[in-house]
N, C-alpha and C. Protein backbone atom coordinates (compact mmCIF):
# COMPACT_ATOMS: atom_id res chain seq x y z
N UNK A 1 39.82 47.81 43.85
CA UNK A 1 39.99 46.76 42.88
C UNK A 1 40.22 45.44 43.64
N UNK A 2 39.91 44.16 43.07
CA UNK A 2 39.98 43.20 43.57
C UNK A 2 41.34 42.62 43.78
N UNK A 3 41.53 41.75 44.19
CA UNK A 3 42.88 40.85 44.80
C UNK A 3 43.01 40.05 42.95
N UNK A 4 41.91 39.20 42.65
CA UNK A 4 41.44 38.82 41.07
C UNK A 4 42.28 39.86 40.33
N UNK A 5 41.47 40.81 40.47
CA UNK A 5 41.53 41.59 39.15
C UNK A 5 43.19 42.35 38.64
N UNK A 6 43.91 42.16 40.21
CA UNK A 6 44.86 43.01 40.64
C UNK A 6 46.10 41.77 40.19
N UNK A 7 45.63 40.76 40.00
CA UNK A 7 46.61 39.69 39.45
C UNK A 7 46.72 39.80 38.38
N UNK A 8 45.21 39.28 37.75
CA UNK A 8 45.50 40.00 36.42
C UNK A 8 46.42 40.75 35.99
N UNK A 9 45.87 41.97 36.06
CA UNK A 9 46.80 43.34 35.12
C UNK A 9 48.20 43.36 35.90
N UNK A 10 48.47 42.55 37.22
CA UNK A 10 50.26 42.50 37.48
C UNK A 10 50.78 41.08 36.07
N UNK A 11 50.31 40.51 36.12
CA UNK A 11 49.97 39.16 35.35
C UNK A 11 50.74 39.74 33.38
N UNK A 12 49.51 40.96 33.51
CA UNK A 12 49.76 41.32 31.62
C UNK A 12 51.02 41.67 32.15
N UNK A 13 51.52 42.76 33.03
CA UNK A 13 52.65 43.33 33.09
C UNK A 13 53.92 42.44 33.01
N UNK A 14 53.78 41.35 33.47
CA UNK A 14 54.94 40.54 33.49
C UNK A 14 54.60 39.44 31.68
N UNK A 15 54.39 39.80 30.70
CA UNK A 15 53.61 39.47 29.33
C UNK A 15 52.90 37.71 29.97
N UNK A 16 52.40 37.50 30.10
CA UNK A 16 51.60 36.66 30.67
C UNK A 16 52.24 35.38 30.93
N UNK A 17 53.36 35.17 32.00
CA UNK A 17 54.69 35.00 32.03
C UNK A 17 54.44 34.63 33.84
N UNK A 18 53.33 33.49 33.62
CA UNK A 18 53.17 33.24 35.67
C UNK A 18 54.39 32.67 36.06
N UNK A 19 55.54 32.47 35.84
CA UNK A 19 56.67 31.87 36.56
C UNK A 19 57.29 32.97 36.64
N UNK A 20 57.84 34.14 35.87
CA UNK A 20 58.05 35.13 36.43
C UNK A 20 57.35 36.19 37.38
N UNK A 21 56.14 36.29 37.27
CA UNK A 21 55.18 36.67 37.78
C UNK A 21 55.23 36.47 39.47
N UNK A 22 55.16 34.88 40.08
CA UNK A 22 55.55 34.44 40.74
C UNK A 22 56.95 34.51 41.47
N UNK A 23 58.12 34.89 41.11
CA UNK A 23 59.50 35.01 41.53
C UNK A 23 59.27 36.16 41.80
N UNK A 24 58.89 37.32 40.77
CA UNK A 24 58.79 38.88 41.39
C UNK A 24 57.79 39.04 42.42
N UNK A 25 57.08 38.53 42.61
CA UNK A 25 56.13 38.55 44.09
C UNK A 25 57.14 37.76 44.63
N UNK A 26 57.42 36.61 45.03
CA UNK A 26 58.21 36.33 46.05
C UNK A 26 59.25 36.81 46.37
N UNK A 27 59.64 37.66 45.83
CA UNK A 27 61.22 38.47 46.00
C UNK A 27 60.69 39.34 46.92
N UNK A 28 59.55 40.54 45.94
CA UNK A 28 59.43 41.46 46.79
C UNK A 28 58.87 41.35 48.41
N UNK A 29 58.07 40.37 48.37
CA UNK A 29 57.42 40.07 49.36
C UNK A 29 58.04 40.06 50.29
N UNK A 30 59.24 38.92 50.08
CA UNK A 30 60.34 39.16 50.87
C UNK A 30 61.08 40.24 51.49
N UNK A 31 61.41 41.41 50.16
CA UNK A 31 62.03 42.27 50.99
C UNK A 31 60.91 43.44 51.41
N UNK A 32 59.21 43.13 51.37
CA UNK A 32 58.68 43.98 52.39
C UNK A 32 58.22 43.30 53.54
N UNK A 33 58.67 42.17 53.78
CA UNK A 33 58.74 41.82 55.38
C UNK A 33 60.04 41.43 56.30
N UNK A 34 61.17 42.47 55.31
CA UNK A 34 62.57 42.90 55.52
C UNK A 34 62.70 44.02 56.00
N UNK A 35 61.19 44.78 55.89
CA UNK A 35 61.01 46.47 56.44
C UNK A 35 61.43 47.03 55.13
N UNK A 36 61.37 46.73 53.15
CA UNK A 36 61.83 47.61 52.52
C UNK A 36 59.49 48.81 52.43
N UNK A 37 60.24 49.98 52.15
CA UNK A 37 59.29 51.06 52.04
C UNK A 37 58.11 49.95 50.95
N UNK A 38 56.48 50.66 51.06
CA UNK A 38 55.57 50.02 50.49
C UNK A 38 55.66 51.30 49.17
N UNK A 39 55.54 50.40 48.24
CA UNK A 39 55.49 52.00 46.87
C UNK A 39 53.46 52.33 46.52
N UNK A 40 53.25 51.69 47.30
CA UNK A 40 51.31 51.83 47.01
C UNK A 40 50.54 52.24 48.34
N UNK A 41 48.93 52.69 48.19
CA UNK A 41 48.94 53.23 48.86
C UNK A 41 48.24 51.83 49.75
N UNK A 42 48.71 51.59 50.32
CA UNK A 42 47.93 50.45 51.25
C UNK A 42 48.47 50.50 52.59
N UNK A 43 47.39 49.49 53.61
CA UNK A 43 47.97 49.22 54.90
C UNK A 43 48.15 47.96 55.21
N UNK A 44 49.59 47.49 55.33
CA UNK A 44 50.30 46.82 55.41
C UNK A 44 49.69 45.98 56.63
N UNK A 45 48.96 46.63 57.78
CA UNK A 45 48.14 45.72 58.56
C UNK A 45 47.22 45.21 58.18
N UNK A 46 46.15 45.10 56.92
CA UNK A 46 45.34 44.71 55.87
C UNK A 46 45.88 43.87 55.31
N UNK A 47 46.80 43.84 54.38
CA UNK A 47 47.25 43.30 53.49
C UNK A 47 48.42 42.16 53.36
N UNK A 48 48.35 41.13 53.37
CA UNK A 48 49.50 40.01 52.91
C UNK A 48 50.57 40.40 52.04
N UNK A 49 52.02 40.71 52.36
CA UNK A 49 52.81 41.31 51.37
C UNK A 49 52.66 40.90 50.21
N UNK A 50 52.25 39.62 49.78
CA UNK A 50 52.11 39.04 48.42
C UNK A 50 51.22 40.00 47.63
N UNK A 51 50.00 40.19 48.21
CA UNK A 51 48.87 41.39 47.74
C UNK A 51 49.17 42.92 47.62
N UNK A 52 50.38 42.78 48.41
CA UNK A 52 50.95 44.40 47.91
C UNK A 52 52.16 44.40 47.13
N UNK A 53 52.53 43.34 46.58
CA UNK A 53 53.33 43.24 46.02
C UNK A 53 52.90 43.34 44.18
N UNK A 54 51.72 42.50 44.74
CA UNK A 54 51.24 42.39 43.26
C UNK A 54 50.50 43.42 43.08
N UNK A 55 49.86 44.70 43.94
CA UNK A 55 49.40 45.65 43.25
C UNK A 55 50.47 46.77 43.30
N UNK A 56 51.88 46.49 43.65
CA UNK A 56 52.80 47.13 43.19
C UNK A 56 53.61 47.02 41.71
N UNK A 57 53.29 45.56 41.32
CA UNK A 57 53.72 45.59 40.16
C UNK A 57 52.60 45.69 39.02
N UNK A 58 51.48 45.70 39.39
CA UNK A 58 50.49 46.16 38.50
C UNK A 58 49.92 47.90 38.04
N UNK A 59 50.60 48.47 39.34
CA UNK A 59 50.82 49.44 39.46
C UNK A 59 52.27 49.97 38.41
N UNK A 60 52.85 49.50 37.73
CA UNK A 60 54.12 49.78 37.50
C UNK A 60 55.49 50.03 38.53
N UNK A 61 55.17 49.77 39.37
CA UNK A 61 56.30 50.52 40.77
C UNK A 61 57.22 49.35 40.84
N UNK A 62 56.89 48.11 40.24
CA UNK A 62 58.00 47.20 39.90
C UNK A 62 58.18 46.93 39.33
N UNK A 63 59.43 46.72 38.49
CA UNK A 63 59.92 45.99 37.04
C UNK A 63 60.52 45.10 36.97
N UNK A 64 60.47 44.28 35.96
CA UNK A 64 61.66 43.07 35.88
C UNK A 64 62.58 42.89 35.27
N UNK A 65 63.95 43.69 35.29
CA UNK A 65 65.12 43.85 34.27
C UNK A 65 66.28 43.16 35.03
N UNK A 66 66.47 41.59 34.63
CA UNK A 66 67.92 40.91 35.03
C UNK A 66 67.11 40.66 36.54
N UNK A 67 67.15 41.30 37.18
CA UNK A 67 66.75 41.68 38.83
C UNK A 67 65.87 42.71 38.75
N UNK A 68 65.01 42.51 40.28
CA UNK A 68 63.78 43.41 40.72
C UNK A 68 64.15 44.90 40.68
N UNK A 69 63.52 45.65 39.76
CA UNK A 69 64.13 47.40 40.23
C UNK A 69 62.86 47.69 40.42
N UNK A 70 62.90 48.82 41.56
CA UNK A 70 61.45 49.57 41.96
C UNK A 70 61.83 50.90 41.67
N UNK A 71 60.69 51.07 41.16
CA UNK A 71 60.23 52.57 40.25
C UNK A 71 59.47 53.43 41.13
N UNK A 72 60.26 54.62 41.35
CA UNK A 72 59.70 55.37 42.30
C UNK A 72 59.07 56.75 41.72
């Protein structure tokens, strides 16, 4: 799937809500170049944490309640 397409459907997940959208990628991003575990299947030498971030939350593996919880 595309980088596009993969915004998108992280995009619906957050109800079409780009300022939150935006904070939950920058959080996580953050804490996966903190060394936290990747919840998707990707390689992290490929990929810009931002891009695995967002097909982690398009994926469902991140949520947005108060603060970031990851769904394992």
């Amino acid at each position: 799937m595309r980088v596009e397409q993969v915004a998108a459907k992280a995009l619906k997940k957050m109800k079409d809500d780009r300022y939150k959208l935006a904070l939950v990628v920058a959080k996580r991003a953050e804490e996966l170049a903190n060394g936290a575990e990747i919840l998707v299947d990707l390689d992290k030498s490929k990929y810009k944490y931002t891009d695995i971030a967002l097909y982690e939350i398009a994926e469902d593996k991140i949520v947005l309640e108060g603060f970031i919880e990851v769904n394992k």
